[in-house]
N, C-alpha and C. Protein backbone atom coordinates (compact mmCIF):
# COMPACT_ATOMS: atom_id res chain seq x y z
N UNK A 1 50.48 27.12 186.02
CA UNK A 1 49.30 26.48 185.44
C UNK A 1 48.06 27.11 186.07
N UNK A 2 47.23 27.69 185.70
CA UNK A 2 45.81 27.84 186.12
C UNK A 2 44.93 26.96 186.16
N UNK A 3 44.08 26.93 187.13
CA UNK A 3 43.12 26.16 187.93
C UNK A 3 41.87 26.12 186.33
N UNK A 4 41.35 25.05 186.83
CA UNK A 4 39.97 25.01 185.92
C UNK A 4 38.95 24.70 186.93
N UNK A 5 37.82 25.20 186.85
CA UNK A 5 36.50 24.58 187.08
C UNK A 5 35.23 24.53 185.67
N UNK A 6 34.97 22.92 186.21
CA UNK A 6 34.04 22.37 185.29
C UNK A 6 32.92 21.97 186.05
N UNK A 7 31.63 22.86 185.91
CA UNK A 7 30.41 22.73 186.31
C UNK A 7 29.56 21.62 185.53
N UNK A 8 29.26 20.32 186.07
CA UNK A 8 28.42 19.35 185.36
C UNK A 8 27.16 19.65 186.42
N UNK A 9 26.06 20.16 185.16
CA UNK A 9 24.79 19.93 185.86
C UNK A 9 24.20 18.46 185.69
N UNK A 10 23.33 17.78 185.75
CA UNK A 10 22.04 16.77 185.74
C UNK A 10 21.22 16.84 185.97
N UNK A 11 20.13 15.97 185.80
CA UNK A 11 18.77 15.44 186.29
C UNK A 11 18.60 13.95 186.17
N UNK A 12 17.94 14.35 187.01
CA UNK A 12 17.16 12.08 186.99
C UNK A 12 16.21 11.96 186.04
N UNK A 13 16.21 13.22 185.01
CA UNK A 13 14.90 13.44 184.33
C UNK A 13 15.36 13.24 182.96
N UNK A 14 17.00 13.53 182.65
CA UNK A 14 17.52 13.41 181.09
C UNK A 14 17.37 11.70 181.13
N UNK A 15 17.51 11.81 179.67
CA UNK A 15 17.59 10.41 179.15
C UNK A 15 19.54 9.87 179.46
N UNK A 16 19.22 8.48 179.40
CA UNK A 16 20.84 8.23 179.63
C UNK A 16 21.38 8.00 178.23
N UNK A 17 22.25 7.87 178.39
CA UNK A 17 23.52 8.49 177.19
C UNK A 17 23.70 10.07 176.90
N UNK A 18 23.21 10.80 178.04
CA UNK A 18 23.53 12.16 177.59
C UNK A 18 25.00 12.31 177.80
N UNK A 19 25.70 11.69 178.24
CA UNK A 19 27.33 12.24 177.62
C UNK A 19 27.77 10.57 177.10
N UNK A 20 28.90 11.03 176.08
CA UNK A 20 28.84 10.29 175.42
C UNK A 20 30.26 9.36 176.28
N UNK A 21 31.23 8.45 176.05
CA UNK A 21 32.47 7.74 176.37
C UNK A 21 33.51 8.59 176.75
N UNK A 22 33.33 9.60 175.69
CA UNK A 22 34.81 10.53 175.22
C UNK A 22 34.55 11.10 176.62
N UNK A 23 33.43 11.61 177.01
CA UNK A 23 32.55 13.10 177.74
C UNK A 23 32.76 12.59 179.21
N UNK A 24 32.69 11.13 179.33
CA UNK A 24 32.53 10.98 181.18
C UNK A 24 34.26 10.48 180.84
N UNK A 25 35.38 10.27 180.06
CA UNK A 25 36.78 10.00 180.54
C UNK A 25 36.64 11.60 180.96
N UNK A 26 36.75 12.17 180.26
CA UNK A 26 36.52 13.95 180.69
C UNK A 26 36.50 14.24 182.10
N UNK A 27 35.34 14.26 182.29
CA UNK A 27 34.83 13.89 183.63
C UNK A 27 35.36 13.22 184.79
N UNK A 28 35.82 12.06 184.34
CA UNK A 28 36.60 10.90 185.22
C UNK A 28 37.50 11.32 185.96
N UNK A 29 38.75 12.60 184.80
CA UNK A 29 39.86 12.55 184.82
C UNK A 29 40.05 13.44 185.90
N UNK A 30 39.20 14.13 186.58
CA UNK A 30 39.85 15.41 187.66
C UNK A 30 38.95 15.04 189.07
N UNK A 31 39.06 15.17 189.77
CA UNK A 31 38.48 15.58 191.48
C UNK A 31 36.82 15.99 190.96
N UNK A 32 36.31 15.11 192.30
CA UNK A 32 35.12 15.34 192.08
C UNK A 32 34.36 15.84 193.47
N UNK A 33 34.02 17.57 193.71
CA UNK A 33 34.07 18.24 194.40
C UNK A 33 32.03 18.18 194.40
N UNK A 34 31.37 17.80 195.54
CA UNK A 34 30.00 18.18 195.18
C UNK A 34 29.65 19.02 196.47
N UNK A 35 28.28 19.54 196.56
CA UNK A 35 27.57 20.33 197.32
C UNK A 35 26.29 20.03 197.77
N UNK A 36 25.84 20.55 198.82
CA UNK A 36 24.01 19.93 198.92
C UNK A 36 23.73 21.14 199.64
N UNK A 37 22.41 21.92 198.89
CA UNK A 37 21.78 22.48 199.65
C UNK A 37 21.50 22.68 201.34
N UNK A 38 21.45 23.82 202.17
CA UNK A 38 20.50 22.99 203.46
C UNK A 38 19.60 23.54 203.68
């Protein structure tokens, strides 16, 4: 099986409902790996 990566960008600036039900189970369904600048 090969690996996937799925890059979700944001802002605090979009309106909400930018993904829709279908879009955050999506989302939901795998590891959620983040980063922070330093």
């Amino acid at each position: 099986m090969s690996a996937r990566i799925v890059l979700l960008v944001t802002s605090p600036r979009l309106p909400a409902g930018l993904l829709t039900a279908a879009a955050w189970d999506v989302v939901r369904s795998a590891p959620v790996l983040t980063g922070a600048e330093s």
